[in-house]
Protein backbone atom coordinates (compact mmCIF):
# COMPACT_ATOMS: atom_id res chain seq x y z
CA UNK A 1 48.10 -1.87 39.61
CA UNK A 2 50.99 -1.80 41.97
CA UNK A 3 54.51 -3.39 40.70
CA UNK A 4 56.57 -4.83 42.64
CA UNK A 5 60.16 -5.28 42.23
CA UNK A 6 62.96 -7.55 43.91
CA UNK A 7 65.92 -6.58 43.46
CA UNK A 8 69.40 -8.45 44.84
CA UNK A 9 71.38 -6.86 47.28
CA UNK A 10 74.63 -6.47 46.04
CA UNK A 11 77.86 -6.24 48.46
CA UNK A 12 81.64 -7.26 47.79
CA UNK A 13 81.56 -10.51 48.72
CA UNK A 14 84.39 -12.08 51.11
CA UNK A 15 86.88 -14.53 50.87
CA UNK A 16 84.73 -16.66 53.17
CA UNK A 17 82.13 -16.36 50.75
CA UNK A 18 84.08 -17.09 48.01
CA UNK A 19 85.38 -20.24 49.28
CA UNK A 20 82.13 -21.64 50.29
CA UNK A 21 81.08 -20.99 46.53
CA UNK A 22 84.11 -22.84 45.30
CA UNK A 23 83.54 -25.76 47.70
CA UNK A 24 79.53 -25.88 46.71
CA UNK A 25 80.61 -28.01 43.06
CA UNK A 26 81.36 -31.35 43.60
CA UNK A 27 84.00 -31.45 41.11
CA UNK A 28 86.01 -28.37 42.49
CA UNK A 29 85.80 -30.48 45.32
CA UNK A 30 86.82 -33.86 43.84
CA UNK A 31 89.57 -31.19 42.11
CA UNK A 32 91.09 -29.51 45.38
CA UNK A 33 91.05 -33.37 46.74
CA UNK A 34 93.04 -34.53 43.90
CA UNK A 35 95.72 -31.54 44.06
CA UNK A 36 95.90 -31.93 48.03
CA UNK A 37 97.40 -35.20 47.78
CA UNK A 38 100.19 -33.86 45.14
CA UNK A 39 100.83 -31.13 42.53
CA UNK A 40 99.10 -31.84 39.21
CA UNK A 41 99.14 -30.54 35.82
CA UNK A 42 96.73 -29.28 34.14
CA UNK A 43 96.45 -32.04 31.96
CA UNK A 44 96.69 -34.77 34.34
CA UNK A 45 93.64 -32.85 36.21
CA UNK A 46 91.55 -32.43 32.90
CA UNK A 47 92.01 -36.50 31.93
CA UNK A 48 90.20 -37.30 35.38
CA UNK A 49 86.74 -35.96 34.19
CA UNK A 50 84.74 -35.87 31.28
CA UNK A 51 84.52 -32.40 30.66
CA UNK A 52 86.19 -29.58 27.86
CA UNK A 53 89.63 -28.40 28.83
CA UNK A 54 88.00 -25.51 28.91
CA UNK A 55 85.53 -26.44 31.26
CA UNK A 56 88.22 -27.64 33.86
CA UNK A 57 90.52 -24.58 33.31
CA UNK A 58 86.97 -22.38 34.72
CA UNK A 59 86.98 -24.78 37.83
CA UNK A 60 90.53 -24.04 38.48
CA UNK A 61 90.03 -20.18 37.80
CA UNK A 62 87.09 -20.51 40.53
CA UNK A 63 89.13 -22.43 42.69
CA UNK A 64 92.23 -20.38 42.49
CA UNK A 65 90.08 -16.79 42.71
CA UNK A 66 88.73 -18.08 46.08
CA UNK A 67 92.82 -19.12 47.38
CA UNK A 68 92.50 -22.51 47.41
CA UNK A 69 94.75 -23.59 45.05
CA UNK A 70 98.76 -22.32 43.67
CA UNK A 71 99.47 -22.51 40.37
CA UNK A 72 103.41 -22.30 39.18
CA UNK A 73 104.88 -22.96 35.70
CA UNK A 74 107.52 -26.02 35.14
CA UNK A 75 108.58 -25.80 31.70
CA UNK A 76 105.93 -25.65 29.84
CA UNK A 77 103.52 -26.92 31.93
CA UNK A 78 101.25 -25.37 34.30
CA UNK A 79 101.11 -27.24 38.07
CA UNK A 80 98.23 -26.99 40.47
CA UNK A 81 98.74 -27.37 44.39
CA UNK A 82 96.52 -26.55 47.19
CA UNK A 83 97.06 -23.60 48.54
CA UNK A 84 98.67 -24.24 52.36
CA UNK A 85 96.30 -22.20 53.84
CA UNK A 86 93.36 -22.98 51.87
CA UNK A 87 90.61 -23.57 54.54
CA UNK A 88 91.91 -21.51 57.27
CA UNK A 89 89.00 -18.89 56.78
CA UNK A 90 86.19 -22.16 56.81
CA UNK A 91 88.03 -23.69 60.05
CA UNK A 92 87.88 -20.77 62.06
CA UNK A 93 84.23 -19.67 60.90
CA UNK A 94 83.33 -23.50 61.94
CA UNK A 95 85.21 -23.58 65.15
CA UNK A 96 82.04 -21.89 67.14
CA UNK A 97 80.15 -25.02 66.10
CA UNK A 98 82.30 -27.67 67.12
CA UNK A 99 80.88 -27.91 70.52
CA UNK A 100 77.23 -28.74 68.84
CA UNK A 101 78.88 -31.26 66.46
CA UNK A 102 80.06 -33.10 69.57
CA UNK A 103 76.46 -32.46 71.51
CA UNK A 104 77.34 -29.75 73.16
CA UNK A 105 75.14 -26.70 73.56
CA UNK A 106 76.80 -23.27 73.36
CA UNK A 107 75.97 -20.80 75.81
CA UNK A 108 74.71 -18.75 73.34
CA UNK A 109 72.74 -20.53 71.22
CA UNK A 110 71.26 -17.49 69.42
CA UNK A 111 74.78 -16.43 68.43
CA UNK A 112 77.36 -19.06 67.60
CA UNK A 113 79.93 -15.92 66.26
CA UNK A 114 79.73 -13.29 69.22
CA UNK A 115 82.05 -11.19 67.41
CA UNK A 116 79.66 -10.26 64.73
């Protein structure tokens, strides 16, 4: 009887990778939305959703491991912006693919990111 085993590669992930985790829950999403339009607390981001406190404060610890959201102290309270350069990472990964979403073909269709 031969076993068989798989395991998972592990590697340090990057920050690209870490982003694209962050952005794969909708309500991370729905979060970094929210905070784009102005600095929240805490609170104020927790009362949007029916979920623990506890439960939002691990979507912001995702969110702010993967640098796309600030968070700063006023008083008491904790505030929670988007980080200004949140998706610079995702728009120049995508860039190579905006001739396709506008029909184009790129010359090298095999390799949309010639410097990998």
């Amino acid at each position: 009887m031969d076993l068989s085993f798989n395991y998972m590669v592990e590697y340090d992930s990057s920050p690209l990778d870490s982003t694209f985790g962050a952005l794969a829950d909708h309500t991370r999403r729905d979060i970094l939305a929210r905070v784009s339009q102005r600095a929240l607390t805490i609170t104020e981001i927790a009362a949007a959703y029916d979920l623990s406190f506890a439960a939002i404060s691990k979507h912001l610890q995702v969110l702010e491991r993967a640098n796309l959201i600030l968070k700063r102290r006023r008083g008491k309270e904790q505030l929670v912006q988007v980080s200004p350069t949140a998706l610079n990472d995702v728009a120049a990964y995508l860039e190579p693919y905006r001739d396709l979403w506008a029909g184009h073909v790129s010359p090298d269709r095999n390799n949309p990111h010639p410097s990998r």
